[in-house]
C-alpha atoms as a PDB file:
ATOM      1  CA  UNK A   1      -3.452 -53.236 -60.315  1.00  0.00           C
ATOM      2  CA  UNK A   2      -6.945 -52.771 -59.198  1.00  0.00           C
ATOM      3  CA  UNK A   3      -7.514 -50.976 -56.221  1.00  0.00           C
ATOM      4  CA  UNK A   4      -8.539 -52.340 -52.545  1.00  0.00           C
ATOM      5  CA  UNK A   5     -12.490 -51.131 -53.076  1.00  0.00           C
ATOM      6  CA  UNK A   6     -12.212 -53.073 -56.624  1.00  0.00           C
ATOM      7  CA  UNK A   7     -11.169 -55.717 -54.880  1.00  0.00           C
ATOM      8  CA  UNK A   8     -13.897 -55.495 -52.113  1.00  0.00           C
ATOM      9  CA  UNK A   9     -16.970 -54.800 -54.455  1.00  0.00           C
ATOM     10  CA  UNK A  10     -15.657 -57.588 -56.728  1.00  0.00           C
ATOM     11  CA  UNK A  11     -15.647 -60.233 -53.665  1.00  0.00           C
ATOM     12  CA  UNK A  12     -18.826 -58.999 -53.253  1.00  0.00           C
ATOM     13  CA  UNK A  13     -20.393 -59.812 -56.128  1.00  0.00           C
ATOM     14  CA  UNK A  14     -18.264 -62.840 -56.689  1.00  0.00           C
ATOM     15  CA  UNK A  15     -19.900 -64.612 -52.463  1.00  0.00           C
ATOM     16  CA  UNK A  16     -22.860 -63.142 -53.846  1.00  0.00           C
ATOM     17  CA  UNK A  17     -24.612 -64.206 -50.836  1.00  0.00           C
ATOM     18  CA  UNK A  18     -28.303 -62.985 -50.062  1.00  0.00           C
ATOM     19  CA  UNK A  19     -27.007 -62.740 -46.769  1.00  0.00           C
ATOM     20  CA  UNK A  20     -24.220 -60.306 -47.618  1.00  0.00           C
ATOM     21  CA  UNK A  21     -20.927 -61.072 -47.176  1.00  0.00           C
ATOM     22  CA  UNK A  22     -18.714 -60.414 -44.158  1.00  0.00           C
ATOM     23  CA  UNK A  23     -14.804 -58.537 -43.954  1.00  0.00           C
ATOM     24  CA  UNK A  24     -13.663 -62.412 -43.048  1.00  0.00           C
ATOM     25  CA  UNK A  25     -15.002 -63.384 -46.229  1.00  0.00           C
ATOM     26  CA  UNK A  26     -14.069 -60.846 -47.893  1.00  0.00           C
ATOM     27  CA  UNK A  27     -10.644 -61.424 -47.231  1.00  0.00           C
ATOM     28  CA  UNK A  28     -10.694 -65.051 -48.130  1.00  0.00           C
ATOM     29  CA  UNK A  29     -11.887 -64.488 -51.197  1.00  0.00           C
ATOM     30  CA  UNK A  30      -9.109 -62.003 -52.291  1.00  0.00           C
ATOM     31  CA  UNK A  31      -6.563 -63.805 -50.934  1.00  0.00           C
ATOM     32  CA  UNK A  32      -7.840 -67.098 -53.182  1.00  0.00           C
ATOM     33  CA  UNK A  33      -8.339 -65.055 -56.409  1.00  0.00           C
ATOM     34  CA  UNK A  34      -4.930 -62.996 -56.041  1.00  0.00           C
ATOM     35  CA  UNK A  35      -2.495 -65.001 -54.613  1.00  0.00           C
ATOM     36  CA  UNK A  36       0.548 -62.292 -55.713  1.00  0.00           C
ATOM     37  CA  UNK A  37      -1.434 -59.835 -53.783  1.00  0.00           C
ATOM     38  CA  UNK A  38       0.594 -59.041 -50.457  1.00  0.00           C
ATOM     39  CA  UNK A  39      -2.498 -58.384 -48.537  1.00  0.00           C
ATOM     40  CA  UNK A  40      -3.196 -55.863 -45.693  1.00  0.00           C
ATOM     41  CA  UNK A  41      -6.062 -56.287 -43.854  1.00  0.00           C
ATOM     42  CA  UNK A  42      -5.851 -52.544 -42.791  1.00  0.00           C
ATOM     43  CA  UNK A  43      -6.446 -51.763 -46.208  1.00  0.00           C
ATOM     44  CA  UNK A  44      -8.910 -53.643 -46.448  1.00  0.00           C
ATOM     45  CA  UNK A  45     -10.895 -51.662 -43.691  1.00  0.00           C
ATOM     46  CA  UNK A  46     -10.302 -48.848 -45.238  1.00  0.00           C
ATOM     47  CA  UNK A  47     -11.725 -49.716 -48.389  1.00  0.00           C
ATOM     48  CA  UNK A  48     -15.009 -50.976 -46.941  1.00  0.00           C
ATOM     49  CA  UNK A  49     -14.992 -47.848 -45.201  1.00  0.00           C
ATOM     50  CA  UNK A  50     -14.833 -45.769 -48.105  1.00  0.00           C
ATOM     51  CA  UNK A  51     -16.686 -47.833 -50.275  1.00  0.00           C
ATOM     52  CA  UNK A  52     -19.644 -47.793 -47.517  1.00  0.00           C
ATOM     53  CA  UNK A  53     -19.390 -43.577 -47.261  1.00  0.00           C
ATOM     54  CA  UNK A  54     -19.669 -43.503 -51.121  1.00  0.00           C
ATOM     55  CA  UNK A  55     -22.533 -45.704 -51.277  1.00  0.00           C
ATOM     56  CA  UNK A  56     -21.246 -48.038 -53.333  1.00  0.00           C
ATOM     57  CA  UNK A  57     -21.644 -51.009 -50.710  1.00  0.00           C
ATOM     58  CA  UNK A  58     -24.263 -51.138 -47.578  1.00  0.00           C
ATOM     59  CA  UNK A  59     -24.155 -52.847 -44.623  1.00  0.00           C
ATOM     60  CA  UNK A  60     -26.974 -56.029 -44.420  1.00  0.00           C
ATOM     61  CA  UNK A  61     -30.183 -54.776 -42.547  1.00  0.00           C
ATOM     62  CA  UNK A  62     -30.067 -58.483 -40.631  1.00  0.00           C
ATOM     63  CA  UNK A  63     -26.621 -59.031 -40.531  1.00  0.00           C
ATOM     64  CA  UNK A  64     -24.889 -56.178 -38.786  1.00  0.00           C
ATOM     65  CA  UNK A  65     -21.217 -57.733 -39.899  1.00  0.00           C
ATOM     66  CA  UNK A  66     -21.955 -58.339 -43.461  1.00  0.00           C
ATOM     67  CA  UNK A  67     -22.192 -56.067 -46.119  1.00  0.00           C
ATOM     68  CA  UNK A  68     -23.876 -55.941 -49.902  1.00  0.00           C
ATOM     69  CA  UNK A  69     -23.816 -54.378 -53.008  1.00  0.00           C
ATOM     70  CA  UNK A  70     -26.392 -51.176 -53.705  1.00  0.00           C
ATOM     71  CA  UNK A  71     -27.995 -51.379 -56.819  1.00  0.00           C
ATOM     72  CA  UNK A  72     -26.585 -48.703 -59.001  1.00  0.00           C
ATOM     73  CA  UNK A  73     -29.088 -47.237 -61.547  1.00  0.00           C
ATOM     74  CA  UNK A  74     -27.688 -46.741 -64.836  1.00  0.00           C
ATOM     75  CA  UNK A  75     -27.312 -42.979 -65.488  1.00  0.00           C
ATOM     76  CA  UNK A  76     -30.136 -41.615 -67.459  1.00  0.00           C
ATOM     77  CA  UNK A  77     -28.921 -39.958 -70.556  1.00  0.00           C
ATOM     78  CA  UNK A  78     -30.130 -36.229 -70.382  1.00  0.00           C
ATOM     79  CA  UNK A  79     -32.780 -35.335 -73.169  1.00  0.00           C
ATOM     80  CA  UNK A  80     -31.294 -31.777 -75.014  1.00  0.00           C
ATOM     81  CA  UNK A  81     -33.172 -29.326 -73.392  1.00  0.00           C
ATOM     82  CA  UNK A  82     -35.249 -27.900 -76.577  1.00  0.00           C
ATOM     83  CA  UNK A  83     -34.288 -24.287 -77.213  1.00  0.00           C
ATOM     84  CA  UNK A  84     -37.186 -21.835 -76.091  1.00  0.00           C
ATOM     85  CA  UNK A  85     -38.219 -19.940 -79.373  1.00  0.00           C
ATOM     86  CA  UNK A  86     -38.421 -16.231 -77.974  1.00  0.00           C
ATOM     87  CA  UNK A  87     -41.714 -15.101 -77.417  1.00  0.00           C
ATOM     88  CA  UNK A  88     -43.209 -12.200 -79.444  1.00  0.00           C
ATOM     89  CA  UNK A  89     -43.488  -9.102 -76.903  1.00  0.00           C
ATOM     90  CA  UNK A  90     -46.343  -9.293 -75.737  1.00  0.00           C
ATOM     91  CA  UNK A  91     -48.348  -5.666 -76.114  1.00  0.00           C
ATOM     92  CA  UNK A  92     -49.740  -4.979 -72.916  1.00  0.00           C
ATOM     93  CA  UNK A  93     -53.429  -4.518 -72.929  1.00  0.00           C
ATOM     94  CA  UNK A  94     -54.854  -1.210 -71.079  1.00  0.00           C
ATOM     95  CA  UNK A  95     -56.588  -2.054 -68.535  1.00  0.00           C
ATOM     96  CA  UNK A  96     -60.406  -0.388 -69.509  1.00  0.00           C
ATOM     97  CA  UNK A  97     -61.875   1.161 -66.412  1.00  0.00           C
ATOM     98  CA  UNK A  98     -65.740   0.610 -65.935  1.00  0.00           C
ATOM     99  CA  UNK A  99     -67.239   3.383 -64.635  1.00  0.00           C
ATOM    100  CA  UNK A 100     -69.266   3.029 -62.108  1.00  0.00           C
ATOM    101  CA  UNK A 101     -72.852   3.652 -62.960  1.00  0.00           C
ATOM    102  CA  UNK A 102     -74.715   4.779 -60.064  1.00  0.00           C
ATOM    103  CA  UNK A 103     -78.529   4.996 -60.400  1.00  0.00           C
ATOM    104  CA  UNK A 104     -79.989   8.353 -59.293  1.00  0.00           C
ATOM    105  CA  UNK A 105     -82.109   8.111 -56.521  1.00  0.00           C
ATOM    106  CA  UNK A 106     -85.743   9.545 -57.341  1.00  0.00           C
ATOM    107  CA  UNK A 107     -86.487  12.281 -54.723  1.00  0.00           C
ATOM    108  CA  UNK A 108     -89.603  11.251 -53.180  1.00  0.00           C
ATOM    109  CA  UNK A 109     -92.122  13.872 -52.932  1.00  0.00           C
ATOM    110  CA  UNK A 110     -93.861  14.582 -49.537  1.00  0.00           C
ATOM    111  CA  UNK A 111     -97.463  13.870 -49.287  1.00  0.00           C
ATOM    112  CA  UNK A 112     -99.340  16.268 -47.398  1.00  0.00           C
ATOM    113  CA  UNK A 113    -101.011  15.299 -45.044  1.00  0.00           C
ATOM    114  CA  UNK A 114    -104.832  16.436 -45.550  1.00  0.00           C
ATOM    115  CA  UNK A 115    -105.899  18.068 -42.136  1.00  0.00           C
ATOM    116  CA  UNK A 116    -109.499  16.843 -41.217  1.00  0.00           C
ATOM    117  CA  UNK A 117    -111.991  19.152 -40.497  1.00  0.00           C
ATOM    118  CA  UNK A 118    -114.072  18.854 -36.968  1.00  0.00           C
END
């Protein structure tokens, strides 16, 4: 026995309206397709409700009262993850220090002044 949320996502799909397709609908069309079905129209609100919260249905973006089917994407399969191949340790490199080569400064050698004769 499917459950009330089958039974709302397959009216759904079976009004297939680009308008969506309102709990009044809804309800018609289960009651035509499963006429052994003692319908409750309380449980029928609280499939919609559920169904909306899970994101299986949404409510139209024009049509406040009518609701449609999301789009499910199929579930992407999940590639293996390839297994890492450990990495050699790595040797760690000494850091070479350059020295600092600092240029001497010449010493300058002071000129004498050559004193004039008056």
């Amino acid at each position: 026995m499917p459950t009330y949320r089958e039974h709302v996502l397959a009216a759904i799909a079976g009004i297939a309206s680009r308008k969506g397709a309102s709990a009044i609908a809804i309800e018609k069309f289960i009651k035509s397709n499963n006429p052994d079905l003692d319908f409750k129209r309380h449980f029928l609100r609280a499939a919609i409700k559920s169904a909306l919260e899970k994101g299986l249905i949404a409510v139209h973006h024009q049509h406040k009262g009518s609701y449609k089917l999301i789009k499910q994407a199929a579930p992407k399969k999940k590639k293996a993850a390839p297994k890492k191949k450990k990495a050699a340790p790595k040797k760690k490199k000494t850091a070479t220090k350059k020295k600092k080569t600092t240029k001497k400064k010449t010493a300058t050698k002071k000129k004498t002044a050559t004193k004039k004769k008056t």
